[in-house]
Structure formats: C-alpha cells, structure tokens
Protein backbone atom coordinates (compact mmCIF):
# COMPACT_ATOMS: atom_id res chain seq x y z
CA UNK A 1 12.22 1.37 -21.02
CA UNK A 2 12.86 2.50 -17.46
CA UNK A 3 10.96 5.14 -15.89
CA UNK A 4 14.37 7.29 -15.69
CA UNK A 5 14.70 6.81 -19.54
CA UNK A 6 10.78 7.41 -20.13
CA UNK A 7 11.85 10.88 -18.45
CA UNK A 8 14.62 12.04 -20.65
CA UNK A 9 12.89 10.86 -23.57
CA UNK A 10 9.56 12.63 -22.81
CA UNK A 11 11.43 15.94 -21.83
CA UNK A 12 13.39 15.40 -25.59
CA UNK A 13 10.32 15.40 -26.90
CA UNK A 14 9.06 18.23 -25.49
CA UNK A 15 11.72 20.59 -26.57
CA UNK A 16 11.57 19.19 -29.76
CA UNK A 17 7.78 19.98 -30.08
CA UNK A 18 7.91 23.62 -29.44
CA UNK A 19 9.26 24.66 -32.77
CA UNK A 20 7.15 22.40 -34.95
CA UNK A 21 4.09 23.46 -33.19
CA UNK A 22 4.99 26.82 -34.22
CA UNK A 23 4.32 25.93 -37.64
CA UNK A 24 1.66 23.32 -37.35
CA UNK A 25 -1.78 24.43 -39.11
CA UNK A 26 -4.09 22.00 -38.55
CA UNK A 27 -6.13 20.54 -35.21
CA UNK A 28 -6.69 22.74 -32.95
CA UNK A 29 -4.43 25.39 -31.58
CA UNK A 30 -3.33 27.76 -28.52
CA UNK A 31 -5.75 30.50 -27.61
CA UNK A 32 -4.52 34.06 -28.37
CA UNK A 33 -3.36 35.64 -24.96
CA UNK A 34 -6.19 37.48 -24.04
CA UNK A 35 -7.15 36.23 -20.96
CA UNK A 36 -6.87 38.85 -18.23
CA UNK A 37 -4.54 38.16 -15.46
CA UNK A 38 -5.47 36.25 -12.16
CA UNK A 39 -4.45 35.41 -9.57
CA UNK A 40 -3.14 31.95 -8.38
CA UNK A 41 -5.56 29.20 -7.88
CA UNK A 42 -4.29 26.25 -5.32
CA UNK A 43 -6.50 23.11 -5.01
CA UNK A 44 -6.55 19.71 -3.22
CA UNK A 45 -7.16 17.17 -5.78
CA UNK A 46 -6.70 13.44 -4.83
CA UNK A 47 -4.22 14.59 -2.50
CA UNK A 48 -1.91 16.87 -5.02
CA UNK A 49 -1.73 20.41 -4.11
CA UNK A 50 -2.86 21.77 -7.78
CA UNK A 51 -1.64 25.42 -8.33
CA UNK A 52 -2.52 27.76 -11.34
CA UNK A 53 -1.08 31.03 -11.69
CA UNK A 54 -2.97 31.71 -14.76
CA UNK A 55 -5.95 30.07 -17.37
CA UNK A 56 -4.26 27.15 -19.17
CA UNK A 57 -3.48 27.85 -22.85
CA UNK A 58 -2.55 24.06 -23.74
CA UNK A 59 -5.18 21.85 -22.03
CA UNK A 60 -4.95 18.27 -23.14
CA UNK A 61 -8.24 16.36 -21.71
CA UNK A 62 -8.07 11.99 -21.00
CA UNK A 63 -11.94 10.89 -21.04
CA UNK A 64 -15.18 12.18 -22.23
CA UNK A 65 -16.55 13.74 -19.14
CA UNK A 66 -13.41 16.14 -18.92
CA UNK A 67 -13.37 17.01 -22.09
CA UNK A 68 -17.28 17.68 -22.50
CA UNK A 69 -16.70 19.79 -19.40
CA UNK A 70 -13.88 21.88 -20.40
CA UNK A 71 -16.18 22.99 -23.76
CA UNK A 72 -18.88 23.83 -21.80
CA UNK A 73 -17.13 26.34 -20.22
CA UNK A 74 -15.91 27.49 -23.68
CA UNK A 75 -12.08 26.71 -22.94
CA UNK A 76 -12.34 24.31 -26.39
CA UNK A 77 -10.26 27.06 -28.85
CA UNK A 78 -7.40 26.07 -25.88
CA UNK A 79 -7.56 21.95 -25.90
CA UNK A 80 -4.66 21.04 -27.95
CA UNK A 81 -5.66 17.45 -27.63
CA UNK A 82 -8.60 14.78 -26.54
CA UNK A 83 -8.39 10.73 -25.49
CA UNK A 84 -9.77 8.25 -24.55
CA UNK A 85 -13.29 9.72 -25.84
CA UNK A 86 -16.19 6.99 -24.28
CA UNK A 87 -18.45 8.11 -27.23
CA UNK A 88 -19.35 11.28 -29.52
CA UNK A 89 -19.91 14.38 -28.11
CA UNK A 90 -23.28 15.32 -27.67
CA UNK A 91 -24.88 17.84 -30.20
CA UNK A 92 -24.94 20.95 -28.00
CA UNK A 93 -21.15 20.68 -28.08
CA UNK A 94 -19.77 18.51 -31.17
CA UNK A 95 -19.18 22.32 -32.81
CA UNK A 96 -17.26 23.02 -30.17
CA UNK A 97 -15.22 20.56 -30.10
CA UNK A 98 -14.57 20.35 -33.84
CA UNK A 99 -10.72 19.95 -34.80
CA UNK A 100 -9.56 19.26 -32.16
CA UNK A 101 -6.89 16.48 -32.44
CA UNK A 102 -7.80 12.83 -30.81
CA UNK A 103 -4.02 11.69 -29.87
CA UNK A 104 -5.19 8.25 -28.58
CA UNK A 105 -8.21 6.00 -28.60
CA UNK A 106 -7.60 4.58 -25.05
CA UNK A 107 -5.09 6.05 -22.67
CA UNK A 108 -2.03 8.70 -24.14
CA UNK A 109 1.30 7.70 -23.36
CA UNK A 110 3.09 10.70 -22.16
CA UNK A 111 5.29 11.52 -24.74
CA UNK A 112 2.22 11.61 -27.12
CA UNK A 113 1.03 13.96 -24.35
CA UNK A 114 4.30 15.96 -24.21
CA UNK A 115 4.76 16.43 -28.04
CA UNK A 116 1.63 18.51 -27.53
CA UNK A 117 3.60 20.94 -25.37
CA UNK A 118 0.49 21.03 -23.05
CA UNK A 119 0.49 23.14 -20.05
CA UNK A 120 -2.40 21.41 -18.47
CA UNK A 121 -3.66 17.57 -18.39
CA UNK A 122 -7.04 17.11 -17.16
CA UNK A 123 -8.12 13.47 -16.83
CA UNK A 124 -11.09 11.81 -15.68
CA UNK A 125 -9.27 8.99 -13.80
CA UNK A 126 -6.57 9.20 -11.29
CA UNK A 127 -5.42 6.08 -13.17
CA UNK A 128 -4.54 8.04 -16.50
CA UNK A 129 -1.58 9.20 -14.53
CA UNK A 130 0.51 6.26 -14.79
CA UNK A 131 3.86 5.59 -16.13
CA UNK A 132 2.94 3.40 -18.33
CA UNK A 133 -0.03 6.36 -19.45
CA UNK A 134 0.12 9.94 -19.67
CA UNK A 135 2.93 10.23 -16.99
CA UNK A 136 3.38 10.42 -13.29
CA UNK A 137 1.52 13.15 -11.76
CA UNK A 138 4.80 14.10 -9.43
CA UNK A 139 6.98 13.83 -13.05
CA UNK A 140 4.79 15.46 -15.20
CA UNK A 141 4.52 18.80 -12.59
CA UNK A 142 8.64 18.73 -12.51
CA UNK A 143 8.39 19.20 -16.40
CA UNK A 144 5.86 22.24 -16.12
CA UNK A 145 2.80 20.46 -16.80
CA UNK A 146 0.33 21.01 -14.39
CA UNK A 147 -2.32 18.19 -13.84
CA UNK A 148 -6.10 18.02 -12.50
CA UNK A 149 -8.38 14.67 -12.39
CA UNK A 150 -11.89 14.99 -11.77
CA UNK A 151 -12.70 14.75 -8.33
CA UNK A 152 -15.77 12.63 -8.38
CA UNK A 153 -12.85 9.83 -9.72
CA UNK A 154 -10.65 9.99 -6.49
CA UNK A 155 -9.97 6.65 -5.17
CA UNK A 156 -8.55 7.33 -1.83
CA UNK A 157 -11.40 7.37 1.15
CA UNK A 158 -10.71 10.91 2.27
CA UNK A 159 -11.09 12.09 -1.18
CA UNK A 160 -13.64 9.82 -2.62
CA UNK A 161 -17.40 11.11 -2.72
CA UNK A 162 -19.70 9.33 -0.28
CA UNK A 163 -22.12 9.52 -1.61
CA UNK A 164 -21.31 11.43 -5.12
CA UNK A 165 -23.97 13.97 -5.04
CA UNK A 166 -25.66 16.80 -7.37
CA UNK A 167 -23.94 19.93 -4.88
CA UNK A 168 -20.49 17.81 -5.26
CA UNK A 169 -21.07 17.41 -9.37
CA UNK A 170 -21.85 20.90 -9.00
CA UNK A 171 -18.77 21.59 -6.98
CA UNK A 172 -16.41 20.19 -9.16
CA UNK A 173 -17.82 22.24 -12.12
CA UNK A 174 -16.96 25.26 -10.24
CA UNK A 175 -13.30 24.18 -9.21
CA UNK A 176 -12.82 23.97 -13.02
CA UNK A 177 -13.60 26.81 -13.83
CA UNK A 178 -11.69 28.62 -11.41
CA UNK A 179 -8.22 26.27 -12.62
CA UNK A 180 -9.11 26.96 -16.36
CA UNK A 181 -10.26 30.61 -16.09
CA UNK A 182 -13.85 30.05 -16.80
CA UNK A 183 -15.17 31.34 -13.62
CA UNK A 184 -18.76 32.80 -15.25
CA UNK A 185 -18.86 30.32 -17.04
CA UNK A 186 -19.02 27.67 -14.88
CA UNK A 187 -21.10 29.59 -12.33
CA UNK A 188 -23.51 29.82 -15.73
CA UNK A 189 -23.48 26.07 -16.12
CA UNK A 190 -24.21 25.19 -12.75
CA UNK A 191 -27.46 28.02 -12.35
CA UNK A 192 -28.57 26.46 -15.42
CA UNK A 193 -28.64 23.01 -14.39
CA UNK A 194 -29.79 23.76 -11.23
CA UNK A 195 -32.39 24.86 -12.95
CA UNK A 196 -33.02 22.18 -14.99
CA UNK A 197 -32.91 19.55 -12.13
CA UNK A 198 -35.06 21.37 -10.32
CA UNK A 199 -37.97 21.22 -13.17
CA UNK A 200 -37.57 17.00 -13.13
CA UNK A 201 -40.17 14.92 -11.05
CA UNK A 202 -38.50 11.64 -10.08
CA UNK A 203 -40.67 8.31 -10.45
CA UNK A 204 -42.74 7.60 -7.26
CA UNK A 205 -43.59 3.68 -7.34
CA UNK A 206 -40.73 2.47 -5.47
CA UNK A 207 -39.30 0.88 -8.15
CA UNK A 208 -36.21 -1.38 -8.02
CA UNK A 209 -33.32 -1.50 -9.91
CA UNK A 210 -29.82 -2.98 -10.79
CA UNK A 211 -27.33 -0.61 -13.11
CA UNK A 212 -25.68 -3.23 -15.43
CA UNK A 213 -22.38 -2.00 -16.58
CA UNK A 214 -20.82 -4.94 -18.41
CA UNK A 215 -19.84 -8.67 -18.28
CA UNK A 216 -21.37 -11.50 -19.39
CA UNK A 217 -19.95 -14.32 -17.25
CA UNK A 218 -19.45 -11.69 -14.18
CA UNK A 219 -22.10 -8.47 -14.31
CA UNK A 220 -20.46 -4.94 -13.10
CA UNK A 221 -23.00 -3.38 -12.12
CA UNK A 222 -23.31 0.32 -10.28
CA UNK A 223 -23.08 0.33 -6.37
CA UNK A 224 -23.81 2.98 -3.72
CA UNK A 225 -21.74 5.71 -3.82
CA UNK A 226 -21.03 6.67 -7.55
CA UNK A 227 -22.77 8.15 -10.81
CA UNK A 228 -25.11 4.99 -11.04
CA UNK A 229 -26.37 5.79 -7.45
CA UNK A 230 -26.68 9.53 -8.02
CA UNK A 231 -28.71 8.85 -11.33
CA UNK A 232 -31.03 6.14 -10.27
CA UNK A 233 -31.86 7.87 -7.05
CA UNK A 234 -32.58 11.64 -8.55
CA UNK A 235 -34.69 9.47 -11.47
CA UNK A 236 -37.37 7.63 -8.39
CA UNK A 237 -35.71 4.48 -8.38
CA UNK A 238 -34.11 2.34 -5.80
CA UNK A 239 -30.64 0.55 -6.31
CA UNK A 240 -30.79 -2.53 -5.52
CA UNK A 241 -27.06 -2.62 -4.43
CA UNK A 242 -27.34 0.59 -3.23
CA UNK A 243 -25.46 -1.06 0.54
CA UNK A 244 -22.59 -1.47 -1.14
CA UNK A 245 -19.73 0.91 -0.58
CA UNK A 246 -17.95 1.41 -4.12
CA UNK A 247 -19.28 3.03 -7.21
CA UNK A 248 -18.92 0.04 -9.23
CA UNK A 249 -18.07 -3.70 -8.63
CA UNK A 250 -18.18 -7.38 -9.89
CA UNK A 251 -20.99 -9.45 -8.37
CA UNK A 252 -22.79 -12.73 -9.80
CA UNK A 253 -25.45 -13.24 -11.93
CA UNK A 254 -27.22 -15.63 -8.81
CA UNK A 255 -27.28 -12.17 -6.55
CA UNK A 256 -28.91 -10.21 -9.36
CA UNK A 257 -31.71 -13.35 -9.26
CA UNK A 258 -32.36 -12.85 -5.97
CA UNK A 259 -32.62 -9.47 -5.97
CA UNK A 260 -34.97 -9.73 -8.66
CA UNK A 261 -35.15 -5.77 -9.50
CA UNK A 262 -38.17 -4.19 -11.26
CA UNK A 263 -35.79 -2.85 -14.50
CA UNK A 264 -32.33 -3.09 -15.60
CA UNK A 265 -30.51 -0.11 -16.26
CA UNK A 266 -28.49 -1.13 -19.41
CA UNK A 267 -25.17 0.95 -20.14
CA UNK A 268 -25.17 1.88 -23.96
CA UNK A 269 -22.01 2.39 -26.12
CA UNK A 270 -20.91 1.13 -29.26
CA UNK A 271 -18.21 -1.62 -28.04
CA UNK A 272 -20.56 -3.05 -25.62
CA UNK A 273 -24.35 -1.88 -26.64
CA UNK A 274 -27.51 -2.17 -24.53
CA UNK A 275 -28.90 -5.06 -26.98
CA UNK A 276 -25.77 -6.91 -26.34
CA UNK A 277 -26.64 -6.56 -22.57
CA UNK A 278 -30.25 -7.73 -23.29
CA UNK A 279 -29.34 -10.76 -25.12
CA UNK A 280 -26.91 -11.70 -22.44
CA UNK A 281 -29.95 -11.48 -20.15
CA UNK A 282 -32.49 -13.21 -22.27
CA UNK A 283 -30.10 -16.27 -23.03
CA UNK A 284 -28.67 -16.62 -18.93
CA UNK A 285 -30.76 -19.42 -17.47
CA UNK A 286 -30.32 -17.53 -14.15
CA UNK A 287 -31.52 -14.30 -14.85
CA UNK A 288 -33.97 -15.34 -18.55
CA UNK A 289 -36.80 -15.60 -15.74
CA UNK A 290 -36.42 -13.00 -13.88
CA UNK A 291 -39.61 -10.26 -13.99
CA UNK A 292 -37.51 -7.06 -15.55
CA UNK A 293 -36.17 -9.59 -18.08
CA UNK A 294 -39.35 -11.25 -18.69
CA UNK A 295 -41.07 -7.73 -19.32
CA UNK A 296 -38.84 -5.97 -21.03
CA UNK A 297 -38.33 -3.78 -18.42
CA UNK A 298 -35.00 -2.06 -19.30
CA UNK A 299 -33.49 1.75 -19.31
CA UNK A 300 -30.64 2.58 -21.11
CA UNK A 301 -28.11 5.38 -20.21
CA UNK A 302 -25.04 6.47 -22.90
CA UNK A 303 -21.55 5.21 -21.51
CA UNK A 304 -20.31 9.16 -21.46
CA UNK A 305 -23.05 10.18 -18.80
CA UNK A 306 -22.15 7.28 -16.44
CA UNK A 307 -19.39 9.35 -14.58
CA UNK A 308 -19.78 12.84 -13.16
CA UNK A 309 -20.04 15.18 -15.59
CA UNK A 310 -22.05 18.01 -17.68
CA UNK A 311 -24.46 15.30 -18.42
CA UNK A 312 -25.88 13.73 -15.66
CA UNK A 313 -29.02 16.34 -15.78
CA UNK A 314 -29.94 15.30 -18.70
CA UNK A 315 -29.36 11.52 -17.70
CA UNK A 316 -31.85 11.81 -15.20
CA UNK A 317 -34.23 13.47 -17.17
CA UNK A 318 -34.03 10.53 -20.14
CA UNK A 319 -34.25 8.03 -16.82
CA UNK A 320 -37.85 9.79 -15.75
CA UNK A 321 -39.21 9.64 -19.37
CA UNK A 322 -38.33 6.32 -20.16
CA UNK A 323 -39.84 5.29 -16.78
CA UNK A 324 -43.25 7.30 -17.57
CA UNK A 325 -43.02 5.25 -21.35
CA UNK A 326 -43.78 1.86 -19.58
C-alpha cells in the first residue's frame, strides 16, 4: 500500500473509531475532563517542535520505559493503549497499569494506533515513527495526533545524550510531565529518586566490565554514551568499551578476550535470558577461558531498565548489591 493510501485509510479509520469508542466498555478508557486548564507547552524533541495546549486525554505509549513513565506520574486512567512492552511492569506499578489494552506485541501499525482515537503517541524510539509503524511523525501531527519520543532515544548528534546522564534522565522526567500535565508529579518522582541515588555507594575496586546485550555469533554489547554506561558507572564499575561513541554496537567475541573484563553484565528477558547468555559464554572457545567466565562473575540487569527510564535507580542499586554478593 502506498504511503498516500496508508493516509486515507488511517484517517478512515479514525473517524470510524470515534463512535464505537463511545460505546466500548472494556480496556482502559479516557480520563473524565477534570484537568484544569494550562497553558501551551512547546518542546524540541529530536528536532520536532512538540506543542501541547492541554494534558493529553488519549495517550497511547510504544515501549516499556514510556509507558512505566507515564504511570508513574499517574496519567495511566488516560493510556488508551500500550506496545511493544520489553517485559512486565514492575510491582510498584502493575496496578496501575491494569486494563489497559496491549494493541501490539512489537511495533503498532498506525491504523491500530488511529482506531484508538489517541491524541498523544509517546514512544521510546524515534524509530516507532515509521511508515511502515505507528506513522510518520510529520503525518500523524496533520491528523491531530501529537507525538513525543523519549529524548534519551534521539539519534541525531545534536540531540543525542553525550553522555546520557542522571540530571538528563531526570530532565526528561520533568519534560513529561509538563506535556502530559503531571507537573507535581514528576517534580515528586525526580526528589524521590534523587533521593534514592543519593543513599547508593558505588563499588570501589576498579572493577571492569563488558554490558552484553545479545548475539551469539556477534555480542552487542553497551558502549559509552547510553543507559549501559550510565548504569555501570553510577554502580563502581568501569566499561570496558566505555571509548566508544554509541550507546550500543556489534563488536567480536576476540575484542571481548582481550579485554578480558572482571564481570559480564548479562541483559535478562524472557526471549533472550541471562542463562542463555551464560551458556553462550561457557561453550565459546574464545571467551570459555576468560576470568569473569571462569568465575562466574556475572550481573544481570532486566531488559526494561536498560534504556532511560523510571528504573534506572533501582538498576543501580541491584548492580551495587550483586557486586557486594561476590
């Protein structure tokens, strides 16, 4: 289907959705309007000029961390919909989030997007805006959808964190709250864990370490400037690929040899879990000899606290403790 008939299609599907939402019952559903007026919010994300003239009453969230985020500033009686979740929500917030309708494992196409009658797409990656995904960012705005991806996930250099840090995670939890009308809230979330980082005492031997994402063949493993660097480096330890200039990237089992870090951070989720990751270790003749291998000496980290996001506290704080356990 062309893009031009993707249009016309979507935008028939959104007019058809406004009466049967009227009279749908179940999932979750549009906040009563009791939000008190405010004024317009204008923001420069990834290069879009984002405006809100008022909170969002039909939020529709692509990825974990934007989801998690918008119920922790209590905007979860306004999500209408939720993809491409990386794993469950964690237990502070799985209430919240209950009923709420999951349109798409993976990425939404837009008119499963637009049937929802959303005013608001949040995504966590600028990539979620696609044609072939939720919809053009430029296409979706000329419908009346207004569209936000988290800024830690903005590939261009002049909007791309380097280095991502706390005060920018921090930041970003702010900036949503002003777009979604959560302003307290958010300013609640960040004293809080402030706070919390603030009570955490980071590991002090100097150890080494290389973030294993996934790949068996090829390892992806966490670079310099992303989550991976943020969390190692609050937790005491040193990335071993911390030179290089991306968040992520594809290197070779051979460079992780040489580098021969003190533990492996293994990435845990249910597709691709950290035992896999150990096996695939343990059974590589390059890297079956290698001292973190040898001893065991792996960390694990849930796949949903891996990007920016309400849970990269308590990421660092399960990085310390599992450190202090060896």
């Amino acid at each position: 289907m062309s893009r031009t008939l993707r249009t016309l299609a979507a935008l028939s599907l959104a007019v058809l959705a406004v009466p049967a939402l009227a009279s749908c019952t179940s999932g979750a559903s549009a906040a009563p309007e009791t939000a008190s007026p405010a004024s317009a919010v204008t923001v420069d994300n990834c290069g879009t000029q984002v405006t809100v003239d008022s909170p969002p009453q039909r939020i529709v969230t692509v990825k974990s961390s934007t989801l998690e985020l918008a119920l922790a500033l209590g905007a979860g009686d306004r999500i209408v919909g939720s993809a491409y979740s990386d794993g469950p929500l964690p237990s502070d917030l799985a209430s919240a989030g209950e009923g709420i309708p999951v349109i798409a494992e993976k990425v939404p196409s837009q008119e499963a997007v637009l049937a929802l009658n959303p005013d608001f797409v949040f995504a966590g990656w600028e990539s979620n805006f696609s044609a072939d995904g939720v919809g053009e960012r430029d296409a979706l705005q000329q419908l009346g959808v207004t569209t936000y991806v988290a800024p830690a996930a903005c590939q261009e250099k002049k909007y791309q964190p380097d280095p991502l840090t706390f005060d920018a995670v921090f930041d970003s939890f702010l900036q949503a709250g002003d777009l979604l009308g959560e302003k307290d809230a958010a300013k609640k979330l960040v004293a809080e864990q402030k706070a919390q980082l603030a009570k955490l005492t980071p590991d002090d031997r100097g150890l080494t370490a290389v973030w294993y994402s996934s790949g068996s063949d090829q390892p992806f493993v966490g670079a310099g400037i992303g989550a991976p660097q943020l969390l190692m480096h609050s937790a005491g330890l040193t990335n071993a690929f911390a030179d290089v200039k991306e968040s992520w990237f594809s290197t070779s089992w051979e460079k992780v040899a040489d580098l021969n870090p003190d533990v492996i951070v293994l990435v845990d989720s249910t597709w691709n879990t950290a035992q896999h990751k150990i096996d695939v270790l343990k059974a590589n003749p390059v890297t079956s000899t290698l001292k973190a291998v040898q001893n065991d000496a792996f960390l694990t980290v849930d796949f949903p606290a891996t990007e920016s996001g309400v849970r990269d506290v308590d990421a660092v704080a399960s990085l310390i403790k599992q450190l202090a356990e060896r």
